[in-house]
Protein backbone atom coordinates (compact mmCIF):
# COMPACT_ATOMS: atom_id res chain seq x y z
CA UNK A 1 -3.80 -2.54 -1.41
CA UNK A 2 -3.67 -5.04 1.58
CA UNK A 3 -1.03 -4.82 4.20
CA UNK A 4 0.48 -7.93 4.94
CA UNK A 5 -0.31 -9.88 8.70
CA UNK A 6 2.67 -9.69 10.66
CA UNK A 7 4.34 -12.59 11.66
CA UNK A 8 3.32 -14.55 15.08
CA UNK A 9 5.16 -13.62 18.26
CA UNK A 10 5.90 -16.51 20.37
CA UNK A 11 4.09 -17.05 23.00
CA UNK A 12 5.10 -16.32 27.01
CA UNK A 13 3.94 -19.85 28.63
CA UNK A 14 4.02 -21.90 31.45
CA UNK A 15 6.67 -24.71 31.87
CA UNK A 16 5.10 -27.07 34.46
CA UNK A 17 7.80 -29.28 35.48
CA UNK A 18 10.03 -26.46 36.92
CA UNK A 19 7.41 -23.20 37.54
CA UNK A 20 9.00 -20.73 35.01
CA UNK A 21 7.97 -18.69 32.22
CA UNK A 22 9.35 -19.98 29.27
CA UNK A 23 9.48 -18.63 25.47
CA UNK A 24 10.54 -20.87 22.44
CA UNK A 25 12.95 -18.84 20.12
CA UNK A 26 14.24 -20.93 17.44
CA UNK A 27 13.53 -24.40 18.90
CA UNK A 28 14.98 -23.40 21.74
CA UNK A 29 13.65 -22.70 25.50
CA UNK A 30 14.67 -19.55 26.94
CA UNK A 31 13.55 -19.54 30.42
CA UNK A 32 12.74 -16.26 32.12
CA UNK A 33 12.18 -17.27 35.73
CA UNK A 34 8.74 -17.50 37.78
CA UNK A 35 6.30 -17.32 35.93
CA UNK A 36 3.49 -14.66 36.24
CA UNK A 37 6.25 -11.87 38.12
CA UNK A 38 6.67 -8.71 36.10
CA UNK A 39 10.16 -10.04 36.53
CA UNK A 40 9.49 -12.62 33.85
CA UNK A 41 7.27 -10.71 31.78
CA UNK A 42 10.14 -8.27 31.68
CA UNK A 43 12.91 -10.14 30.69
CA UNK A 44 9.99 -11.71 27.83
CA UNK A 45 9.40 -8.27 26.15
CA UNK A 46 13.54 -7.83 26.23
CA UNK A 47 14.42 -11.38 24.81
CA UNK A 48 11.58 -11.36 21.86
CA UNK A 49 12.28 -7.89 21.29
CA UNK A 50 15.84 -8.23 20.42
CA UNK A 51 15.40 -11.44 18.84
CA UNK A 52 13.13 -9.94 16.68
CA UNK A 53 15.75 -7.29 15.92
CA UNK A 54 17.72 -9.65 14.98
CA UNK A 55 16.08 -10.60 12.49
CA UNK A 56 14.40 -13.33 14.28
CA UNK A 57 17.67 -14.86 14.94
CA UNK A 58 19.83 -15.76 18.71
CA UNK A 59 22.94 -14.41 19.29
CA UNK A 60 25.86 -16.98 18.55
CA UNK A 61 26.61 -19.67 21.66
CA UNK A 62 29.41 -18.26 23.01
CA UNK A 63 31.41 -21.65 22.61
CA UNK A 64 30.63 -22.03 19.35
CA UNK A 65 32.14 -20.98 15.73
CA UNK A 66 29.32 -18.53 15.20
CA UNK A 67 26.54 -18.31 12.63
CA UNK A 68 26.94 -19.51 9.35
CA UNK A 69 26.55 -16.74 5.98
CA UNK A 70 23.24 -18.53 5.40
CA UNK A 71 22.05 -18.08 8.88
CA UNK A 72 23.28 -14.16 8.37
CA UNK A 73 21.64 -13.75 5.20
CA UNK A 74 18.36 -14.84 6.44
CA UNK A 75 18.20 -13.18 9.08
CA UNK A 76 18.96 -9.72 7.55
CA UNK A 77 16.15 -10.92 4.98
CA UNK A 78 14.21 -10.50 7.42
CA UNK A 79 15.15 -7.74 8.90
CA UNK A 80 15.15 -6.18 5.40
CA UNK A 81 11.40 -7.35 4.91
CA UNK A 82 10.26 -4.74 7.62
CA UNK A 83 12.97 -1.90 6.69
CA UNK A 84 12.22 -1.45 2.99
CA UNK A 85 8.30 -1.86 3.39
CA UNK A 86 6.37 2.10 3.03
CA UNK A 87 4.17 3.16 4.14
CA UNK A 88 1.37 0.72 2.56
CA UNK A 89 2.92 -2.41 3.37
CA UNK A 90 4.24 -2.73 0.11
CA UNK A 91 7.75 -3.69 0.09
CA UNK A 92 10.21 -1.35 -1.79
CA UNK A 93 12.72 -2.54 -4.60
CA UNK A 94 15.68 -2.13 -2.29
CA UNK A 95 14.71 -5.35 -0.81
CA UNK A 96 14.86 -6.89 -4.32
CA UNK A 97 18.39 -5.12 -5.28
CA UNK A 98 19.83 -7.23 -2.72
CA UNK A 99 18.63 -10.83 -3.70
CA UNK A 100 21.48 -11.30 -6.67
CA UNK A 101 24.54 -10.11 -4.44
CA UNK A 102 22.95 -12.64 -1.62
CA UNK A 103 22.10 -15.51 -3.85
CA UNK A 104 26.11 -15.26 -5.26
CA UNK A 105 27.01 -15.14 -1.27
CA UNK A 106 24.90 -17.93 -0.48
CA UNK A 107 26.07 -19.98 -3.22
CA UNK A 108 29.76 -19.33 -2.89
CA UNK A 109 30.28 -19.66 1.09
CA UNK A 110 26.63 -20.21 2.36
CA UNK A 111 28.31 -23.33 5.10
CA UNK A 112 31.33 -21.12 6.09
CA UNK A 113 31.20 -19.40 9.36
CA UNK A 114 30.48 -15.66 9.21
CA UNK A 115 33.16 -14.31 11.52
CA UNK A 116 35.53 -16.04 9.38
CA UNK A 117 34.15 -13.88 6.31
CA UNK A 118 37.01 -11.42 5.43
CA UNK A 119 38.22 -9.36 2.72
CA UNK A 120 39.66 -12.22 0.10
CA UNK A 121 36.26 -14.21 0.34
CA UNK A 122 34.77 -10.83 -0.62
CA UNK A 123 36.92 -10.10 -3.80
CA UNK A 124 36.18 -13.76 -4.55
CA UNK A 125 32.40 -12.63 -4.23
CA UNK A 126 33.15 -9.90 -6.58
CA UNK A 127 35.05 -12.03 -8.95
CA UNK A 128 31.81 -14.14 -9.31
CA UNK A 129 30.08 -10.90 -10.28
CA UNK A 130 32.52 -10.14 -12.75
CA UNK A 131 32.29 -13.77 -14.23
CA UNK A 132 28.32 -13.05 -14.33
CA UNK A 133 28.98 -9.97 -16.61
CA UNK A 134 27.75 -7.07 -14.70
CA UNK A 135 28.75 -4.13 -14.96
CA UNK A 136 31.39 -1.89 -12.82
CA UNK A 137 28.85 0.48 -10.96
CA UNK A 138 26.28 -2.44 -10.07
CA UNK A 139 29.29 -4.70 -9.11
CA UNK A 140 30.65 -1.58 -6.62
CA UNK A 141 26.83 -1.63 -5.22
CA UNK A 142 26.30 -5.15 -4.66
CA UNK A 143 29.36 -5.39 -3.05
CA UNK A 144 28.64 -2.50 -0.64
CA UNK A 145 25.23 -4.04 0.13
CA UNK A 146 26.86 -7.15 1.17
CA UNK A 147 29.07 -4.96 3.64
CA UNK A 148 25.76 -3.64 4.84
CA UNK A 149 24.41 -6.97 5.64
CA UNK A 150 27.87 -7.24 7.93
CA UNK A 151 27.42 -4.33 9.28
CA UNK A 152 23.86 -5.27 10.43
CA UNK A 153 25.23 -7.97 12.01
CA UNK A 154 27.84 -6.44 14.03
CA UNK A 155 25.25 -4.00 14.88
CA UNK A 156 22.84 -6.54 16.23
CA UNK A 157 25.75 -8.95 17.71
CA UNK A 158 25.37 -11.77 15.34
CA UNK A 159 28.89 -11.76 15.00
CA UNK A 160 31.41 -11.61 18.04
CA UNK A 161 33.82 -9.38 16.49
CA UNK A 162 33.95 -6.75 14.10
CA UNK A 163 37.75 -6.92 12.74
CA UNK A 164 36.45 -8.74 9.47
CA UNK A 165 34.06 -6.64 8.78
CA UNK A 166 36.73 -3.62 9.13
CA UNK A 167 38.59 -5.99 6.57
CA UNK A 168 35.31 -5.44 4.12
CA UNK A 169 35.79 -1.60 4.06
CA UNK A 170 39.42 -2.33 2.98
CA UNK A 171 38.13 -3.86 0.33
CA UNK A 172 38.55 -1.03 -2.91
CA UNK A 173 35.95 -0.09 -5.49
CA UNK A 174 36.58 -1.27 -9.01
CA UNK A 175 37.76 1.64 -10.96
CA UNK A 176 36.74 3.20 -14.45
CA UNK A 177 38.02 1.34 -17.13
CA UNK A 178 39.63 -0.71 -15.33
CA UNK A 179 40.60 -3.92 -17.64
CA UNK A 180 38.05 -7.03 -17.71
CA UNK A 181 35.47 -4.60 -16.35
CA UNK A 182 32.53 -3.90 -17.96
CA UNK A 183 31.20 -0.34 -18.14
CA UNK A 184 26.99 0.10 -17.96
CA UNK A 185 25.79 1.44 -21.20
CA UNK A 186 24.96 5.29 -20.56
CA UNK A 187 21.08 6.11 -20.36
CA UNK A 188 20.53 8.50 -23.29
CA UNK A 189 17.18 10.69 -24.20
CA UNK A 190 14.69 9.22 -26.62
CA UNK A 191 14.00 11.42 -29.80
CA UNK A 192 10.17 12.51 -29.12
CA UNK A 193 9.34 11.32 -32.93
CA UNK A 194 10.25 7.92 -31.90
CA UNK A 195 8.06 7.73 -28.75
CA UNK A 196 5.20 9.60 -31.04
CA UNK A 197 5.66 6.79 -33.64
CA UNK A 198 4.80 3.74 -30.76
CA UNK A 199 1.84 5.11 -29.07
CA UNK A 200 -0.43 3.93 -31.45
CA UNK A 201 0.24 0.75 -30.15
CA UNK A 202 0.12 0.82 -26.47
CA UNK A 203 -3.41 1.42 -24.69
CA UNK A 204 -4.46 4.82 -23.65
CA UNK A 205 -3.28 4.65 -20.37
CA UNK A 206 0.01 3.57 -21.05
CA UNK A 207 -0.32 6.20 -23.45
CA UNK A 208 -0.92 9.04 -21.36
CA UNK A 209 1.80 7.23 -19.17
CA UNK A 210 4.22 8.51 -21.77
CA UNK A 211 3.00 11.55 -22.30
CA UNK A 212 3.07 12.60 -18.49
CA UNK A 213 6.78 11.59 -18.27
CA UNK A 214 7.63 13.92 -21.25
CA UNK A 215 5.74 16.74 -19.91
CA UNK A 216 6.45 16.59 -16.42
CA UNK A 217 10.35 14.63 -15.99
CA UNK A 218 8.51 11.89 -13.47
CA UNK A 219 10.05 8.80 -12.34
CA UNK A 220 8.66 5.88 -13.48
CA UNK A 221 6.96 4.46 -10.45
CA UNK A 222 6.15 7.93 -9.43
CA UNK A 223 3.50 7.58 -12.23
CA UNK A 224 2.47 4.48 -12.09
CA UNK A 225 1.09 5.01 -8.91
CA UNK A 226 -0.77 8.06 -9.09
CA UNK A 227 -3.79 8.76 -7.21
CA UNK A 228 -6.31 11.66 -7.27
CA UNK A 229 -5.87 12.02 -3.39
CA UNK A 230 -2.16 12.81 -4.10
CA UNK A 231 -2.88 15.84 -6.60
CA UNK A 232 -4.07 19.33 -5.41
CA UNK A 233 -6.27 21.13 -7.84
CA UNK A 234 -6.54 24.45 -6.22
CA UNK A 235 -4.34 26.27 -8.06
CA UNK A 236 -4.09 26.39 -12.06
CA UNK A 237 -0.73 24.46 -11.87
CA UNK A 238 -2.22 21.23 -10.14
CA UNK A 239 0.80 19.79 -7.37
CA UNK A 240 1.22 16.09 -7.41
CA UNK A 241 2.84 14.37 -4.15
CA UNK A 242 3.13 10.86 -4.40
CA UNK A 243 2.88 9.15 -1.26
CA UNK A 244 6.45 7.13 -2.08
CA UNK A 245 9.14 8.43 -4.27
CA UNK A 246 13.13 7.36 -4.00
CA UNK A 247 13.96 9.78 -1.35
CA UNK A 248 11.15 9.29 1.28
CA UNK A 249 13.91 7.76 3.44
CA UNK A 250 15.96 10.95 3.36
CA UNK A 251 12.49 12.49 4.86
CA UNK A 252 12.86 14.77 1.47
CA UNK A 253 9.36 15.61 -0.19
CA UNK A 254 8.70 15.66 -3.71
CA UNK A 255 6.73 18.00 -5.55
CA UNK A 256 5.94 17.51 -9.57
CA UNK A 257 4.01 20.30 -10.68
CA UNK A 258 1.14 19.52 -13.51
CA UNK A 259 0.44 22.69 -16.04
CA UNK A 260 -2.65 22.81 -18.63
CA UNK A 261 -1.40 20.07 -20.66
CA UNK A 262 -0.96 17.25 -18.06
CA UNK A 263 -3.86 18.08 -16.28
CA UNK A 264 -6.01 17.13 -19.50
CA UNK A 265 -3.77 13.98 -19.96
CA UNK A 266 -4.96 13.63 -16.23
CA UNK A 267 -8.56 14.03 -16.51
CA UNK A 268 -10.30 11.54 -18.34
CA UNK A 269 -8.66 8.78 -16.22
CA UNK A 270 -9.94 10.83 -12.78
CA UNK A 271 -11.07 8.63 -10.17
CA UNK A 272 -14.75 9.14 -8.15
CA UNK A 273 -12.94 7.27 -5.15
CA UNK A 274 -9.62 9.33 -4.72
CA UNK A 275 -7.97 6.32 -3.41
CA UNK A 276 -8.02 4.20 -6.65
CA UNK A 277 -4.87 4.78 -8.89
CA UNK A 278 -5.60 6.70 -12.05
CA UNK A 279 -3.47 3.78 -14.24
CA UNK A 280 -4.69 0.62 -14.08
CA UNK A 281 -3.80 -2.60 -15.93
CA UNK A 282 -7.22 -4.10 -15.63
CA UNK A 283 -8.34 -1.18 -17.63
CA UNK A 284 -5.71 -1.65 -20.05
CA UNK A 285 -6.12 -5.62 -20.38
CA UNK A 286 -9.71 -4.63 -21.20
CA UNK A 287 -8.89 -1.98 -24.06
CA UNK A 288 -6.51 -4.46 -25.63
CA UNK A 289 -9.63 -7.21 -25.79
CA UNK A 290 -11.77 -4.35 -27.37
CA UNK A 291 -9.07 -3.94 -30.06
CA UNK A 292 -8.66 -8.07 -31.22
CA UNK A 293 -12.60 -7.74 -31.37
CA UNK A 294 -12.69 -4.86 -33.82
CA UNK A 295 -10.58 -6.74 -35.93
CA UNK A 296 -11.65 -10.07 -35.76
CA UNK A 297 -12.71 -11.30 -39.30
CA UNK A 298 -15.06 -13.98 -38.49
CA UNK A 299 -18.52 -12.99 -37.56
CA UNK A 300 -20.18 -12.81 -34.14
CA UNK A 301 -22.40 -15.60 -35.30
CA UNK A 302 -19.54 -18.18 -36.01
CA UNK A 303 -16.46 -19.13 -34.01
CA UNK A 304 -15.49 -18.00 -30.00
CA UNK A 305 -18.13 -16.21 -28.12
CA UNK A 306 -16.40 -12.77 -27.18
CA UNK A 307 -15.20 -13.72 -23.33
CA UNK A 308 -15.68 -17.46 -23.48
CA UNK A 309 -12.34 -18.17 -24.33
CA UNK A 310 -11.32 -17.18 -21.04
CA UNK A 311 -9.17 -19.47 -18.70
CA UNK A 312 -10.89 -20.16 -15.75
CA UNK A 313 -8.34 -19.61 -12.74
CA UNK A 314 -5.26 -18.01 -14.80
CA UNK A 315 -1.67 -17.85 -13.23
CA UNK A 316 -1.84 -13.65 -12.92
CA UNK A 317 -4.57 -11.71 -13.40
CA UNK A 318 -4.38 -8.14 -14.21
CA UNK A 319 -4.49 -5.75 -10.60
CA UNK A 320 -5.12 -2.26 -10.28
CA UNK A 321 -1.93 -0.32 -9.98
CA UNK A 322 1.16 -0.72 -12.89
CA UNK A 323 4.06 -1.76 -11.16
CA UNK A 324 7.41 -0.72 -12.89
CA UNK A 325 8.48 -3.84 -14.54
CA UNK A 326 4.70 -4.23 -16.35
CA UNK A 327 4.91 -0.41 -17.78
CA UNK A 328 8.46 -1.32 -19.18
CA UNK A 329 7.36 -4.69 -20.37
CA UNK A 330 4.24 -2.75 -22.46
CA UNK A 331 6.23 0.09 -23.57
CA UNK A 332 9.09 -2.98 -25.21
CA UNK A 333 5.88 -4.74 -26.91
CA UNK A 334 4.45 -1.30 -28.38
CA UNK A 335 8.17 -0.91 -29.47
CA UNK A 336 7.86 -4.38 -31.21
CA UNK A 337 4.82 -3.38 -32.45
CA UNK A 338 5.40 -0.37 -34.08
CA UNK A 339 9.08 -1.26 -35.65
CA UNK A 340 8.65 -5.14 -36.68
CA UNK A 341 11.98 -5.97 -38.18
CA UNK A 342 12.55 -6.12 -41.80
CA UNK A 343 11.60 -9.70 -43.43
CA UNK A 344 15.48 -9.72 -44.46
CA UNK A 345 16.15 -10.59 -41.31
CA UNK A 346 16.14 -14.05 -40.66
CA UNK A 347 18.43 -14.86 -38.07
CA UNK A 348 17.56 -14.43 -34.22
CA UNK A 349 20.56 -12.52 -33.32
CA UNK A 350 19.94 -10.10 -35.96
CA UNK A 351 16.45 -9.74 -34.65
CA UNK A 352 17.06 -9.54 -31.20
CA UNK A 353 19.71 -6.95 -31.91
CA UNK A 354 16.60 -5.31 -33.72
CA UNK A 355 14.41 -4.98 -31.52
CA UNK A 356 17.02 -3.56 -28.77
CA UNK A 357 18.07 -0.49 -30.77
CA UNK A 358 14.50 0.23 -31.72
CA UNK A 359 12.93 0.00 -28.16
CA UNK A 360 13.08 2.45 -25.52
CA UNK A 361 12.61 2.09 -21.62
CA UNK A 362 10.86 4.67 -19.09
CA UNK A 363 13.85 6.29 -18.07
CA UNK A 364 14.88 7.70 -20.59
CA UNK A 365 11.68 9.57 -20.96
CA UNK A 366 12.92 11.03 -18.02
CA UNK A 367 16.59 11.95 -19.57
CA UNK A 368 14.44 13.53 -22.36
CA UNK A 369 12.50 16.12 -20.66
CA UNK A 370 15.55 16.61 -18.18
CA UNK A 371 17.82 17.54 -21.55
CA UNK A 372 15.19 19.97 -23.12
CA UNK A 373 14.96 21.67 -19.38
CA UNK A 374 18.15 22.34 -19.18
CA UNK A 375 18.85 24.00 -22.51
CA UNK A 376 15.83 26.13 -22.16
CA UNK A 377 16.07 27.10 -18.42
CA UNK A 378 19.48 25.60 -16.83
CA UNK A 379 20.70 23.42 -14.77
CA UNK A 380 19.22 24.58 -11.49
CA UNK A 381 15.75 24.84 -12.99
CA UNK A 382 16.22 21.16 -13.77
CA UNK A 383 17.15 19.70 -10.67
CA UNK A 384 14.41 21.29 -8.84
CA UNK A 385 12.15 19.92 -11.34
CA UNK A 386 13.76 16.54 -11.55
CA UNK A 387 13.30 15.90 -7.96
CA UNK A 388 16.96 15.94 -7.21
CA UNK A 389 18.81 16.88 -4.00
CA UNK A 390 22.54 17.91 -5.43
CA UNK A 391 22.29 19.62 -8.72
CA UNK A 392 25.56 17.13 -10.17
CA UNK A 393 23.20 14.06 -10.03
CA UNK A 394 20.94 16.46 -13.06
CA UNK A 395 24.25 16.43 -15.02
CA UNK A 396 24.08 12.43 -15.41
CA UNK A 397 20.07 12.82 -16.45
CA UNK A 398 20.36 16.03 -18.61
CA UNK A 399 22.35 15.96 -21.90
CA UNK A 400 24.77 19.51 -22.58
CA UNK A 401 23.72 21.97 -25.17
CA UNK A 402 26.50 20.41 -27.07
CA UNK A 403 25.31 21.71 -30.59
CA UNK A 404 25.37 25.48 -29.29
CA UNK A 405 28.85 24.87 -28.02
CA UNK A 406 29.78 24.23 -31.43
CA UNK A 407 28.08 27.26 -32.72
CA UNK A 408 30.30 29.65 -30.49
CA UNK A 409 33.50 27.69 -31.21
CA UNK A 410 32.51 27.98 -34.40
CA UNK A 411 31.97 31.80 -34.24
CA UNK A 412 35.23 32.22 -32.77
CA UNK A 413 37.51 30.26 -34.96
């Protein structure tokens, strides 16, 4: 994986009419007085540096109304760009969480000043959300990510004063069941006949995909981006690290332990060069062409060469590493696959409606091995091997032994 070039610094140069140093931020001059004194190179390294921690933005004139929300937004884009990148360059999905709270802030007050941004433009904000459908607990987030990119701003003195943003805290959660508010549909487990019904369907790495998140309680992109160098083999339980996981940024590690089983799920997709991921959708792509050839029905001799119908430059190319959204997309069309609706059905409400209650996403692969855990070892056992920090965030994963509760009410009348 390639780590992106980082963006050109502007340059400390000569202005010729007056003698100085000068450095263009902007479009604008910023002159730093004689040029060539460690003086001027000085006060260079302290303008760029701050401009570039703001997000490559200047402070606000200080006769002026102040930046606009679109100036603000773009600059904490950018400032986002370099925050939620790991380790690998690869920018993480926090940055993308923020886009649809932005794009609504852009939208709705993109022109107006930011310091005149207060608490009723941000319950109008939310009221657009609600409008849009989403739920309570993504509405709550999106709004506090929108406080963060004030906060960022006050921080970095994009905005002269903080009282509105003190107005933004003010500014209350929506509440459970609270009316005109939609509540997100609870993640339940899968039943393991269902998943062992689809995998004839999706290739044998998306396969053994599944089958590692059932054994082992994984996050999804925690197994999509395996890698060999990540595993230690010494012992007979094998210890997977992955190099980024959800709580890197708490400086937390995260250990997922790989008995007998997993280890042979592991195995046949082992990797000579230990930095190659042991998934890849290349591979995949290429086991899916293998299966339309062994059952095509016109001969060899007749019809398409295997691999000439091929487009020459094609939009997207399969890589080498699944990313989350392509391992949920390929589990939905195995789903599809394996539970085509009845012909009956005719109308494409009925079908889509179909299709939702017969597919399954990666999560709750997760929510199924957290729920058999938990009534076989506990609730402790279960948030160590879920990953988690507080033992209450395994209660919202791991379903209650709610059938043995029965039992002993049962028992005692």
């Amino acid at each position: 994986m390639t780590t992106p070039k980082p963006r050109q610094v502007p340059s400390y140069r000569l202005h010729k009419p007056s003698g100085q140093a000068v450095v263009t931020l902007n479009g604008q001059d910023v002159y730093l007085g004689v040029h060539g004194t460690p003086q001027s190179r000085r006060l260079y390294d302290q303008r760029v540096g701050e401009w570039q921690h703001r997000g490559r933005c200047l402070p606000p004139p200080p006769d002026s109304d102040g930046h606009t929300i679109a100036v603000l937004v773009d600059s904490f884009l950018e400032h986002a760009r370099r925050r939620y990148r790991s380790n690998d360059g690869k920018i993480r999905g926090e940055f993308e969480n923020y886009k649809p709270a932005l794009k609504i802030l852009v939208c709705k007050y993109g022109d107006s000043p930011a310091e005149q941004f207060g608490a009723v433009a941000l319950r109008t904000v939310r009221d657009e959300m609600l409008s849009e459908n989403w739920s309570r607990n993504y509405i709550n987030r999106q709004i506090h990510r929108i406080r963060n990119v004030f906060s960022y701003a006050v921080e970095n003195e994009l905005i002269k004063s903080m009282e509105n943003y003190v107005k933004l805290l003010s500014v209350k959660a929506l509440e459970i069941n609270q009316f005109g508010v939609r509540e997100s549909t609870k993640v339940k487990p899968v039943p393991v006949a269902h998943v062992e019904e689809m995998l004839p369907y999706v290739s044998p790495q998306i396969k053994a995909m599944i089958r590692l998140q059932l054994l082992t309680g994984m996050r999804p992109g925690e197994v999509c981006i395996m890698r060999a160098k990540e595993i230690d083999t010494t012992g007979s339980v094998w210890q997977y690290r992955p190099f980024q996981h959800k709580n890197l940024h708490h400086g937390l590690d995260r250990v997922i332990d790989l008995g007998k089983r997993a280890q042979g799920i592991i195995k046949p997709f082992w990797r000579v060069n230990l930095d190659d991921f042991l998934f890849q959708p290349i591979e995949s792509a290429a086991w899916h062409r293998e299966q339309r050839r062994i059952k095509r029905n016109t001969p060899l001799s007749c019809g398409n060469v295997a691999g000439s119908n091929v487009k020459a430059k094609p939009m997207r190319k399969p890589g080498h590493v699944f990313t989350e959204a392509v391992y949920l997309r390929t589990i939905y069309r195995g789903c599809d696959a394996a539970f085509p609706p009845p012909p009956e059905l005719t109308d494409a409400q009925e079908i889509k409606h179909w299709h939702k209650d017969h597919r399954f996403h990666a999560n709750q692969l997760r929510h199924t091995f957290a729920t058999d855990m938990r009534k076989q070892h506990g609730l402790e056992i279960t948030s160590l091997l879920l990953g988690h920090s507080k033992m209450d965030t395994s209660e919202i994963y791991a379903e209650g032994d709610r059938e043995k509760a029965r039992q002993i009410v049962a028992s005692v009348g």
